[in-house]
Each structure stands twice: as C-alpha cells, then as structure tokens.
PDB file of N, CA and C in Angstrom:
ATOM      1  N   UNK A   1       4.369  14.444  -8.868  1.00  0.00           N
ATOM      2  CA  UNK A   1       4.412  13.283  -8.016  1.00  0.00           C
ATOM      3  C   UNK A   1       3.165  13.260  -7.146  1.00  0.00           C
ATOM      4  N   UNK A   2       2.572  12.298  -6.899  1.00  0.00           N
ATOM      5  CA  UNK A   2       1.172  11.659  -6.247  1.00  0.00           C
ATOM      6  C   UNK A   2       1.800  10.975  -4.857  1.00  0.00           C
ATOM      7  N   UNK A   3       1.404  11.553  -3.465  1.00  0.00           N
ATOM      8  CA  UNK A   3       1.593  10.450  -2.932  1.00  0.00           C
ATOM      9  C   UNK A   3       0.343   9.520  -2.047  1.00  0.00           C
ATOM     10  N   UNK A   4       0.218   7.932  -2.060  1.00  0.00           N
ATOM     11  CA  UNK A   4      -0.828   7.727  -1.823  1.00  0.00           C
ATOM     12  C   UNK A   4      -0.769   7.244  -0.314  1.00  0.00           C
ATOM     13  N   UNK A   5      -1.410   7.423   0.578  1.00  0.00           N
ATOM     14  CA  UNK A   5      -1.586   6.994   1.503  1.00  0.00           C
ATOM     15  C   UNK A   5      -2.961   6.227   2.334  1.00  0.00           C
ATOM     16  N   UNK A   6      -2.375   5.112   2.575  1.00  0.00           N
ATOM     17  CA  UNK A   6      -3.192   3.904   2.884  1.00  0.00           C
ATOM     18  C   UNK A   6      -3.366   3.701   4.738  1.00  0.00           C
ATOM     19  N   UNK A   7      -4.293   4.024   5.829  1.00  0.00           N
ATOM     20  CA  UNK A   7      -3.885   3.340   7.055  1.00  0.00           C
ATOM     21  C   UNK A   7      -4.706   1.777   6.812  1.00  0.00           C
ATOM     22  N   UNK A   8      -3.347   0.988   7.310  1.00  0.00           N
ATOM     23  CA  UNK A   8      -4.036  -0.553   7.161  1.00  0.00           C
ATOM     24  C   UNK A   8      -4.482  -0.915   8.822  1.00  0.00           C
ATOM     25  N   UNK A   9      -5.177  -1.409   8.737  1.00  0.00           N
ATOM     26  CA  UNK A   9      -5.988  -2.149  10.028  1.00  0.00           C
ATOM     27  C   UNK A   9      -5.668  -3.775  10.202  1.00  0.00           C
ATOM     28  N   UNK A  10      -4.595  -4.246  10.582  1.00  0.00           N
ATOM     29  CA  UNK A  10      -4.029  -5.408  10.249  1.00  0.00           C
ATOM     30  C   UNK A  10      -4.901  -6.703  11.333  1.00  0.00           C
ATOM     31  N   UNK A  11      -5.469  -7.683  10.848  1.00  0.00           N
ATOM     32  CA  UNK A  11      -6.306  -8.256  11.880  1.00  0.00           C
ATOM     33  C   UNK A  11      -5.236  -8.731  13.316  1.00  0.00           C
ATOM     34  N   UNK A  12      -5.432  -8.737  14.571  1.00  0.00           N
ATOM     35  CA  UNK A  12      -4.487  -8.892  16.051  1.00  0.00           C
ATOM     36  C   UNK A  12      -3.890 -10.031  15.649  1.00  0.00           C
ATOM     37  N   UNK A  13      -2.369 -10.493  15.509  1.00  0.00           N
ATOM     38  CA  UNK A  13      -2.472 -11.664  15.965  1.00  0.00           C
ATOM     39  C   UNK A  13      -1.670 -11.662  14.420  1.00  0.00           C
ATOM     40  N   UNK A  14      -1.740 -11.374  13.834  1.00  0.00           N
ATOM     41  CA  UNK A  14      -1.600 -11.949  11.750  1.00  0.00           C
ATOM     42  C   UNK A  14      -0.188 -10.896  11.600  1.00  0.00           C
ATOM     43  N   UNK A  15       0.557  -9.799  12.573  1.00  0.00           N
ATOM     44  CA  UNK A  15       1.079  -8.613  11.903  1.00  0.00           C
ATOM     45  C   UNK A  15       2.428  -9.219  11.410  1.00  0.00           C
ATOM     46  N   UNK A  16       2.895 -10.243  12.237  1.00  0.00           N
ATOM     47  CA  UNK A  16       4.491 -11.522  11.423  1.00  0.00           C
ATOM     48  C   UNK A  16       3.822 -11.593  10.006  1.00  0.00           C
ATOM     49  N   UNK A  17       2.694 -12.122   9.930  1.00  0.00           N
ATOM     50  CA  UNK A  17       2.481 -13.042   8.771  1.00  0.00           C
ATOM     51  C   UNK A  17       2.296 -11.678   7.494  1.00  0.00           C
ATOM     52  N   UNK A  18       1.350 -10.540   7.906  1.00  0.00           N
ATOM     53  CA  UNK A  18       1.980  -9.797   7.154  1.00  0.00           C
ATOM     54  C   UNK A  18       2.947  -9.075   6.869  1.00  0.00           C
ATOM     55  N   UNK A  19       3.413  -8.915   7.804  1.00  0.00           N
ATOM     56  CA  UNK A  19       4.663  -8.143   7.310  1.00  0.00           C
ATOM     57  C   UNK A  19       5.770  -8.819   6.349  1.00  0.00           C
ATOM     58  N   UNK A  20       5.402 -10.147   6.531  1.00  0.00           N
ATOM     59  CA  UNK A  20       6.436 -11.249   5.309  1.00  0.00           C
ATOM     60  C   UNK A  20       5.506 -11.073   4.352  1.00  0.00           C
ATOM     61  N   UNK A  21       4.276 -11.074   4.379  1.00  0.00           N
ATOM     62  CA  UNK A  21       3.375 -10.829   3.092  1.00  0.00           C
ATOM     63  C   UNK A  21       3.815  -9.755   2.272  1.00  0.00           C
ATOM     64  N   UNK A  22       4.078  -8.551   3.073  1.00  0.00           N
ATOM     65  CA  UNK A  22       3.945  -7.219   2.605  1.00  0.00           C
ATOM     66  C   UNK A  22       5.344  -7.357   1.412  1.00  0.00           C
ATOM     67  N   UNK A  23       6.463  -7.816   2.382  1.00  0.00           N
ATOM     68  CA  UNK A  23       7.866  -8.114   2.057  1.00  0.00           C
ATOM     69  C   UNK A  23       7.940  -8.488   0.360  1.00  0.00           C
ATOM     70  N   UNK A  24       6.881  -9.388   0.157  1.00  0.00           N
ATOM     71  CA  UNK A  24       6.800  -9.901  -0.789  1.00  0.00           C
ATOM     72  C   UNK A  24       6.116  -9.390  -1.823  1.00  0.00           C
ATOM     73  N   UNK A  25       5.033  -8.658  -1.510  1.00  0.00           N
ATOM     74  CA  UNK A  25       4.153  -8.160  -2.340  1.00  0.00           C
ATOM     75  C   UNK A  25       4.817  -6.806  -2.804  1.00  0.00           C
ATOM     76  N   UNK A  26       5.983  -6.255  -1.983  1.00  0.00           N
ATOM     77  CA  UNK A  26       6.662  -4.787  -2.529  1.00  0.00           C
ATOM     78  C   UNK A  26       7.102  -5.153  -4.123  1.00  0.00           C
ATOM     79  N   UNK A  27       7.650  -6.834  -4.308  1.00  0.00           N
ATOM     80  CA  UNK A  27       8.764  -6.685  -5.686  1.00  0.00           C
ATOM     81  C   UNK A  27       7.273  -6.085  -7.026  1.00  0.00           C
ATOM     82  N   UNK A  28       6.348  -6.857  -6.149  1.00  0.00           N
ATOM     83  CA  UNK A  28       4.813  -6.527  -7.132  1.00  0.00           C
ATOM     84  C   UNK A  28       4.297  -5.064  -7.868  1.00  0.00           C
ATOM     85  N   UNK A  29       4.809  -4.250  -6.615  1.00  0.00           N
ATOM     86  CA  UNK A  29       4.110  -2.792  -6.668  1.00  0.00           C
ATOM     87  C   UNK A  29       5.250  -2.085  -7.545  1.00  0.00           C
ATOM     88  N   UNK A  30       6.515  -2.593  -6.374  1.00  0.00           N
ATOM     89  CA  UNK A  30       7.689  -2.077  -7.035  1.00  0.00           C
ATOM     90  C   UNK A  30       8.216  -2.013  -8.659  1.00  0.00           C
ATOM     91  N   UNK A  31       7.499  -2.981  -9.436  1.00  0.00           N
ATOM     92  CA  UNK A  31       7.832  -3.222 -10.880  1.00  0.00           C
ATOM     93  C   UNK A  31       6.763  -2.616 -11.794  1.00  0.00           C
ATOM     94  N   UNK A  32       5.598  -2.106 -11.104  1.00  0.00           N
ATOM     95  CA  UNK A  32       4.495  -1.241 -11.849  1.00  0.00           C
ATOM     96  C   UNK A  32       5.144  -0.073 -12.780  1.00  0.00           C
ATOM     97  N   UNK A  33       4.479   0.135 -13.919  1.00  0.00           N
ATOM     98  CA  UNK A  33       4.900   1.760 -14.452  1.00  0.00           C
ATOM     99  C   UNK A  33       4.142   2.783 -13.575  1.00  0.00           C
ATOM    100  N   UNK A  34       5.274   3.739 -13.611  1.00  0.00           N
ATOM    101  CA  UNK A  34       4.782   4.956 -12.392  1.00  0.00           C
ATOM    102  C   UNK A  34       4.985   5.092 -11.495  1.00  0.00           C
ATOM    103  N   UNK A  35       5.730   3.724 -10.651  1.00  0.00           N
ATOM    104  CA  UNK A  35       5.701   3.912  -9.660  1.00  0.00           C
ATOM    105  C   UNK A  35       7.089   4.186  -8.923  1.00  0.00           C
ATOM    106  N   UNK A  36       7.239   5.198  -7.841  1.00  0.00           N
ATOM    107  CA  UNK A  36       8.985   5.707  -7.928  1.00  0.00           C
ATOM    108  C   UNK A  36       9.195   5.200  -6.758  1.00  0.00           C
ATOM    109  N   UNK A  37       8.459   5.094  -5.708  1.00  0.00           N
ATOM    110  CA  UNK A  37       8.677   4.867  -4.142  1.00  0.00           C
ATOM    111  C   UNK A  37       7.447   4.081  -3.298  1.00  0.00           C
ATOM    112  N   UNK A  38       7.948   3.182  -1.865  1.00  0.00           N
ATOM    113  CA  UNK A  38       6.799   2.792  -0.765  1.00  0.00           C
ATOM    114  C   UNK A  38       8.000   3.343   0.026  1.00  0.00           C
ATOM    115  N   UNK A  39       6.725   3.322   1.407  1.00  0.00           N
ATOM    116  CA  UNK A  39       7.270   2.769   2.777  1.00  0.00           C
ATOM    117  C   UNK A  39       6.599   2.405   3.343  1.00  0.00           C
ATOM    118  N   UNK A  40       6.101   1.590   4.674  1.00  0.00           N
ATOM    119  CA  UNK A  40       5.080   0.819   5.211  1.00  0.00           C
ATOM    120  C   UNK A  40       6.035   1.267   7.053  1.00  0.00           C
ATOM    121  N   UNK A  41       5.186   1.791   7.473  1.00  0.00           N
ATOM    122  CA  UNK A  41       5.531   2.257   8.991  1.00  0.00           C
ATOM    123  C   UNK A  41       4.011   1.861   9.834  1.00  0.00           C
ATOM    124  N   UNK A  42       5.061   0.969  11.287  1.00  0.00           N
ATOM    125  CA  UNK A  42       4.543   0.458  12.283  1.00  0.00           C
ATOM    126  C   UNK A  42       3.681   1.548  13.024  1.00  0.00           C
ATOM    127  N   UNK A  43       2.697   1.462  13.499  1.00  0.00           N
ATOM    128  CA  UNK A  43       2.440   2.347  14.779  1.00  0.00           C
ATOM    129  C   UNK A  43       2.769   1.937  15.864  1.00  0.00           C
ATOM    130  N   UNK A  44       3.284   2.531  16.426  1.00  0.00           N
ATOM    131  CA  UNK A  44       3.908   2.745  18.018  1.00  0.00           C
ATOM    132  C   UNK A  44       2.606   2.126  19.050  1.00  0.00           C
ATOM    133  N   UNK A  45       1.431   2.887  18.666  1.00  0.00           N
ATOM    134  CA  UNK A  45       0.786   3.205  19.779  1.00  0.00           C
ATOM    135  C   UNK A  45      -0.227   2.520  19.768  1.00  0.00           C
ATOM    136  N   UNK A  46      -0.709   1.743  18.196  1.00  0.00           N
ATOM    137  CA  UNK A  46      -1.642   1.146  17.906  1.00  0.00           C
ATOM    138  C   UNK A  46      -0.985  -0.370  17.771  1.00  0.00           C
ATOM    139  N   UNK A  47      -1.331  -1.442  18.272  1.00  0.00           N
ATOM    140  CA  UNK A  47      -0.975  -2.834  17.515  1.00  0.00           C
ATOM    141  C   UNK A  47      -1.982  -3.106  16.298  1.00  0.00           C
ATOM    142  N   UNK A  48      -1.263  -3.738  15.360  1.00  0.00           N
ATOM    143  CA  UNK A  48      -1.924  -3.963  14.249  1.00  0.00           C
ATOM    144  C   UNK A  48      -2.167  -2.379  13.108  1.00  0.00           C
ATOM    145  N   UNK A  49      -1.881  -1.407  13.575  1.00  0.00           N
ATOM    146  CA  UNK A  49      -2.018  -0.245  12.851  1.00  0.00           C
ATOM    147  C   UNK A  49      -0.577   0.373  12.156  1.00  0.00           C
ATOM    148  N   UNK A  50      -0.742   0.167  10.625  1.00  0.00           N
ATOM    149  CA  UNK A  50       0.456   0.486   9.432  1.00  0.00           C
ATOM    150  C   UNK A  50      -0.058   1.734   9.081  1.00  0.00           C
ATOM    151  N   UNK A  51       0.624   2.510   8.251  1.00  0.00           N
ATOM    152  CA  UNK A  51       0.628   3.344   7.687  1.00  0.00           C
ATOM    153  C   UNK A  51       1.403   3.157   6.378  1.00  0.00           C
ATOM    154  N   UNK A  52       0.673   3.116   4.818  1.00  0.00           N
ATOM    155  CA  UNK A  52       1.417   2.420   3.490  1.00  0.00           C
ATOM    156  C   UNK A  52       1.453   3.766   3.010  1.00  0.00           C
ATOM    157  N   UNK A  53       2.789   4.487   2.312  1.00  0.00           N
ATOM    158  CA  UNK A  53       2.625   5.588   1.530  1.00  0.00           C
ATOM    159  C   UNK A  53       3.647   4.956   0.278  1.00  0.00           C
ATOM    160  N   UNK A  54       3.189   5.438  -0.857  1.00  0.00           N
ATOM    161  CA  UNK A  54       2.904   4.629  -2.251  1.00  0.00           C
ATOM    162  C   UNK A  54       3.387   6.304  -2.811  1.00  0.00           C
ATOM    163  N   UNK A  55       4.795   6.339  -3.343  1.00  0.00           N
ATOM    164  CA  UNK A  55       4.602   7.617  -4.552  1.00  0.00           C
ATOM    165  C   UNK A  55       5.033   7.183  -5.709  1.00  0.00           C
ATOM    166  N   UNK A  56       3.860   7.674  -6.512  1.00  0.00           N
ATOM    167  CA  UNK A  56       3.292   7.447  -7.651  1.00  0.00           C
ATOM    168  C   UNK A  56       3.806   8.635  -8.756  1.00  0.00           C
ATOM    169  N   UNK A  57       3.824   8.606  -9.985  1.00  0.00           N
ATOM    170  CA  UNK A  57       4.654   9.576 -11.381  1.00  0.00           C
ATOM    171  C   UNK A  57       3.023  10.504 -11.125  1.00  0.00           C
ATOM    172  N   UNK A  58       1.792  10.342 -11.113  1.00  0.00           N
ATOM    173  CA  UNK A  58       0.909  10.644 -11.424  1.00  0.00           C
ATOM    174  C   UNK A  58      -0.142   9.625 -11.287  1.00  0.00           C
ATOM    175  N   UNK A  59      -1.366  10.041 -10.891  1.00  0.00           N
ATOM    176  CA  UNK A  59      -2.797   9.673 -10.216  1.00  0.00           C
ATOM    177  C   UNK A  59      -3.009   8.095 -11.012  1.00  0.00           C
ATOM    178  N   UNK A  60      -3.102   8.561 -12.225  1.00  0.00           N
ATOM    179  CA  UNK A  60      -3.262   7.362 -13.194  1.00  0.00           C
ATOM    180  C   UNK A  60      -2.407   6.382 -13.247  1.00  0.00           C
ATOM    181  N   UNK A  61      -1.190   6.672 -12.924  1.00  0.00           N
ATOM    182  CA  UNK A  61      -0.206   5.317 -12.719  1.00  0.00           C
ATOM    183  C   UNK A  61      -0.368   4.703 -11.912  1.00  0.00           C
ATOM    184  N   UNK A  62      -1.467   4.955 -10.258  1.00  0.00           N
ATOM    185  CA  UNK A  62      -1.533   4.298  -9.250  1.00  0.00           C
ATOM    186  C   UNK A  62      -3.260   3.393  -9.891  1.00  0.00           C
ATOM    187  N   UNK A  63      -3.810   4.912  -9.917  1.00  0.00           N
ATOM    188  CA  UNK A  63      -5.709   4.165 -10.100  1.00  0.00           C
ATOM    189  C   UNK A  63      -6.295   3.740 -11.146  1.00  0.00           C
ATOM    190  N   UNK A  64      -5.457   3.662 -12.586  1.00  0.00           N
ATOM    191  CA  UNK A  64      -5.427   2.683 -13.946  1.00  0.00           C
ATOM    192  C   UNK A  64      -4.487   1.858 -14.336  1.00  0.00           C
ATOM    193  N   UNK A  65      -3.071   2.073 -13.824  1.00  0.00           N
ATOM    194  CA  UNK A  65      -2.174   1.399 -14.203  1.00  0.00           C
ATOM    195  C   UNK A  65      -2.055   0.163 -13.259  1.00  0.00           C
ATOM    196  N   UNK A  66      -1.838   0.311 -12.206  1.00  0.00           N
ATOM    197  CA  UNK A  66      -1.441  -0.476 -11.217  1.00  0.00           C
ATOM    198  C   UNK A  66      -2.832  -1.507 -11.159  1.00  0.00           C
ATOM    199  N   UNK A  67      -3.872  -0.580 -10.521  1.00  0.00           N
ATOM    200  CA  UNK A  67      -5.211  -1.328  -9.911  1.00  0.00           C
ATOM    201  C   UNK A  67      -5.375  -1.837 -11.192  1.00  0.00           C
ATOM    202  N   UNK A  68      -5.365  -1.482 -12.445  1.00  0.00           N
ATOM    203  CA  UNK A  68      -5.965  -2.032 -13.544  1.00  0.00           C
ATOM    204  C   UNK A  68      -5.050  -2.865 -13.732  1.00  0.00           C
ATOM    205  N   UNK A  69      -3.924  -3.409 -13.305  1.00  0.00           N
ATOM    206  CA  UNK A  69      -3.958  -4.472 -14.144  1.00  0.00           C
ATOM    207  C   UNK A  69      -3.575  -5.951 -13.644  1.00  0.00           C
ATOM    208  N   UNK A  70      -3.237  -7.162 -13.870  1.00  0.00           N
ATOM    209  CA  UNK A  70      -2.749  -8.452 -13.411  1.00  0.00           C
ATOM    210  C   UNK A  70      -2.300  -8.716 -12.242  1.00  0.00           C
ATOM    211  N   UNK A  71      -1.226  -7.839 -12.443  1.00  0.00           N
ATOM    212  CA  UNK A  71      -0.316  -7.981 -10.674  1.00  0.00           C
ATOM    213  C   UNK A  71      -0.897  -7.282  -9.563  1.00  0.00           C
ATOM    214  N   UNK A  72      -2.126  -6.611  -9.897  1.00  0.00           N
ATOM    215  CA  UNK A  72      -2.932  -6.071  -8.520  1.00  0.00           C
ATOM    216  C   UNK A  72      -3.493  -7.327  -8.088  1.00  0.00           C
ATOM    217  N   UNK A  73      -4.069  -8.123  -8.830  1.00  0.00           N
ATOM    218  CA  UNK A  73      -4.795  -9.199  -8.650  1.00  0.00           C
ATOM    219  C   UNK A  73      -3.892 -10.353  -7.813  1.00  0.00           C
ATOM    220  N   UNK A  74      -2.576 -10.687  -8.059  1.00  0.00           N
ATOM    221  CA  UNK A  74      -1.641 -10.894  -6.973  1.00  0.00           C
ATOM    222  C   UNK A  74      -1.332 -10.154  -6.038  1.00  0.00           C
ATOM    223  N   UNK A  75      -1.084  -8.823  -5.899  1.00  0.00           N
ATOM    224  CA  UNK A  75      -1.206  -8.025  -4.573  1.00  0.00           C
ATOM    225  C   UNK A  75      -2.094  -8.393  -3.770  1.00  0.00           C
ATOM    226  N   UNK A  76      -3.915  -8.264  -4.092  1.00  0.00           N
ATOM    227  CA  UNK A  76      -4.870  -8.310  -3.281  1.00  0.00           C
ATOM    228  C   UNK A  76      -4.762  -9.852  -2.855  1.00  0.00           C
ATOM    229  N   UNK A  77      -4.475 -10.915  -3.741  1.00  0.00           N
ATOM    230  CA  UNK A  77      -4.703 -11.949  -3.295  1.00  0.00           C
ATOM    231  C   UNK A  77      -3.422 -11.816  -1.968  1.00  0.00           C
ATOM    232  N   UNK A  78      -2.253 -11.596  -1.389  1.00  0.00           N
ATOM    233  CA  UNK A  78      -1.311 -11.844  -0.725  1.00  0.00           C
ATOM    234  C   UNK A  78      -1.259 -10.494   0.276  1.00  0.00           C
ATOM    235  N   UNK A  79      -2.761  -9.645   0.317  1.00  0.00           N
ATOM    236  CA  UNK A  79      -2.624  -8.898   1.206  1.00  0.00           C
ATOM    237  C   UNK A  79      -3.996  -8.644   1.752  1.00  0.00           C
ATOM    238  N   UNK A  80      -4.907  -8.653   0.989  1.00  0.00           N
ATOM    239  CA  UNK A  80      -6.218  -7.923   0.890  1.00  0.00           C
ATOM    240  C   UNK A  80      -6.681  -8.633   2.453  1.00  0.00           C
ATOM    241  N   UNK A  81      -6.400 -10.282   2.455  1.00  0.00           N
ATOM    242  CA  UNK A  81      -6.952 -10.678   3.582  1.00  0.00           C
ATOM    243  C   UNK A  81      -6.957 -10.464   4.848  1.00  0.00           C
ATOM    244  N   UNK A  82      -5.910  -9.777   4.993  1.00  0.00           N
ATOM    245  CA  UNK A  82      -5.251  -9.346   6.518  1.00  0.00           C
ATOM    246  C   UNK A  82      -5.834  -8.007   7.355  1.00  0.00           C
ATOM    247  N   UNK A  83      -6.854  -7.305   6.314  1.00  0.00           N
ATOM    248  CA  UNK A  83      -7.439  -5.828   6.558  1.00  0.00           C
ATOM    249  C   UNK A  83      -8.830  -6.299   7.334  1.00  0.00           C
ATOM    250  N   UNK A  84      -8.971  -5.386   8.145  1.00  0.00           N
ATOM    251  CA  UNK A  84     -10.263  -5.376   9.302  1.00  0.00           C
ATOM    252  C   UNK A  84     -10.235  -4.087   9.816  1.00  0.00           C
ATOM    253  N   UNK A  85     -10.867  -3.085   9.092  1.00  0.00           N
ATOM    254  CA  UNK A  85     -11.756  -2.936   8.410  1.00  0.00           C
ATOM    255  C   UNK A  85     -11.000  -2.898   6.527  1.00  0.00           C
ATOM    256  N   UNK A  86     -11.274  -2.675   5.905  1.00  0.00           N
ATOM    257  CA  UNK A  86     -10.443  -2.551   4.848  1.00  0.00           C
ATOM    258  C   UNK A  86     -10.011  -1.232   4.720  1.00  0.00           C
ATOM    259  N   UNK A  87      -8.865  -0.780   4.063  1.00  0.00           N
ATOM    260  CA  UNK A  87      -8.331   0.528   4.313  1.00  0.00           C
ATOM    261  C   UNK A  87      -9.552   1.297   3.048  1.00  0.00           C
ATOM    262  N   UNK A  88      -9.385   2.756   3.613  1.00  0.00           N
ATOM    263  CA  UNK A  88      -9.333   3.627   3.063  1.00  0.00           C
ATOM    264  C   UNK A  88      -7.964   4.178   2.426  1.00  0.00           C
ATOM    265  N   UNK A  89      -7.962   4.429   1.149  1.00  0.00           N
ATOM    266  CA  UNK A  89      -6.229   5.247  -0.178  1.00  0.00           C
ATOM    267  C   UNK A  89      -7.013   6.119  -0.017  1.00  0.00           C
ATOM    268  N   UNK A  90      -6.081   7.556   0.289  1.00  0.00           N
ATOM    269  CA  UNK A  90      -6.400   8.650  -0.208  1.00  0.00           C
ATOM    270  C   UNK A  90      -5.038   8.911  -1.282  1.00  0.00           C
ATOM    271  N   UNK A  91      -5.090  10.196  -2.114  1.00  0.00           N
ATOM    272  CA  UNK A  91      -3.678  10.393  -2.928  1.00  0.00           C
ATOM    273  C   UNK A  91      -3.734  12.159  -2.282  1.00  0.00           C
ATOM    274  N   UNK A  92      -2.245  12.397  -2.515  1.00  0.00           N
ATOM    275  CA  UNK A  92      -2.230  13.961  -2.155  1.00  0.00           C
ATOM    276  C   UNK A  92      -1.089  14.386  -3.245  1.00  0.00           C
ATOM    277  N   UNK A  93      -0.897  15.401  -3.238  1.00  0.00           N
ATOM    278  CA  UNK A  93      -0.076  16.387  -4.287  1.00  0.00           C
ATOM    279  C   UNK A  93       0.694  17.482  -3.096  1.00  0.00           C
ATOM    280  N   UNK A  94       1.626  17.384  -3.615  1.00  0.00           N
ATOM    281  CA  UNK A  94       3.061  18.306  -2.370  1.00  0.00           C
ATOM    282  C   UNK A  94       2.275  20.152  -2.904  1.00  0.00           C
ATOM    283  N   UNK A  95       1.966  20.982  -1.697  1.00  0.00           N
ATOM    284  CA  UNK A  95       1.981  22.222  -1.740  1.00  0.00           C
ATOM    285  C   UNK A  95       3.049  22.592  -1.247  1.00  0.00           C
ATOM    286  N   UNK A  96       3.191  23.780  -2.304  1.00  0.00           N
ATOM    287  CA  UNK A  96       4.638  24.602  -2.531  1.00  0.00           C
ATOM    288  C   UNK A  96       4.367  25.874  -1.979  1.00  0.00           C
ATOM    289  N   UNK A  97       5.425  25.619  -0.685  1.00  0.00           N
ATOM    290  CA  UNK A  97       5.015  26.738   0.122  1.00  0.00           C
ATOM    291  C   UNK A  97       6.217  27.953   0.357  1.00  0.00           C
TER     292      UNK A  97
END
C-alpha cells in the first residue's frame, strides 16, 4: 500500500466552493483501479490549508493509472483551479517497526 499525500493551498475566500468541488470529484478518484482509500482534513490553524491523503494498491496505480488517464482530466478541471501555490504529492510506504 502507497500512501499519497497532498498539502493543498486553497485560494482565501473559495474553501465552500471547494469543498463541494472536492465532494464531487471523490466519486472520480474513488472509481480509479488501485485505488482503496481518501481523506481530505481541514487545518485548524491555517485557513485555506487541507491536507489530501490518497491510499493507493501501489505507486503506479496513483502516477500511471489514475494521472494517466481521462478522469484525471475531469479531476484537474473541478479542482486544479482552487490551488495557490499548486500542491506538492509526495507518496510514502508504511515502515514496519
């Protein structure tokens, strides 16, 4: 399992409009192959600052499957606009401790 984590930078003022965006764009991500889980958490301390974690079957189901194909292209269109600065995805792998 991959999990990816996104901080979004939501522009002041837009965080209603995305968060119905987001609402919508989950059935998108949610129907990808590979993909097992989201969650999208508010910051407390920051306005406008999310935190998106995305777990993924494996690396390639998020950064060929998903990004590569159609319905990313509806994702970005119903989200991409709302980022200032645009996020940085990192992916991580669970250490077994």
């Amino acid at each position: 399992m991959i999990l990816e984590a996104a901080m979004l930078h939501v522009k002041l003022g837009l965080e209603s409009e995305f968060e119905a965006a987001f609402q919508n764009a989950s059935s998108i991500i949610s129907s990808s192959n590979g993909y097992l889980s989201h969650e999208l958490h508010k910051c407390i301390e920051v306005p406008g600052k999310y935190l998106l974690l995305v777990r993924w079957k494996n690396l390639e189901s998020h950064t060929i499957g998903f990004r590569g194909s159609s319905e990313y292209q509806d994702w970005k269109k119903l989200l991409h606009h709302f980022y200032e600065p645009f996020p940085t995805v990192e992916h991580f792998e669970q250490v077994e401790i």
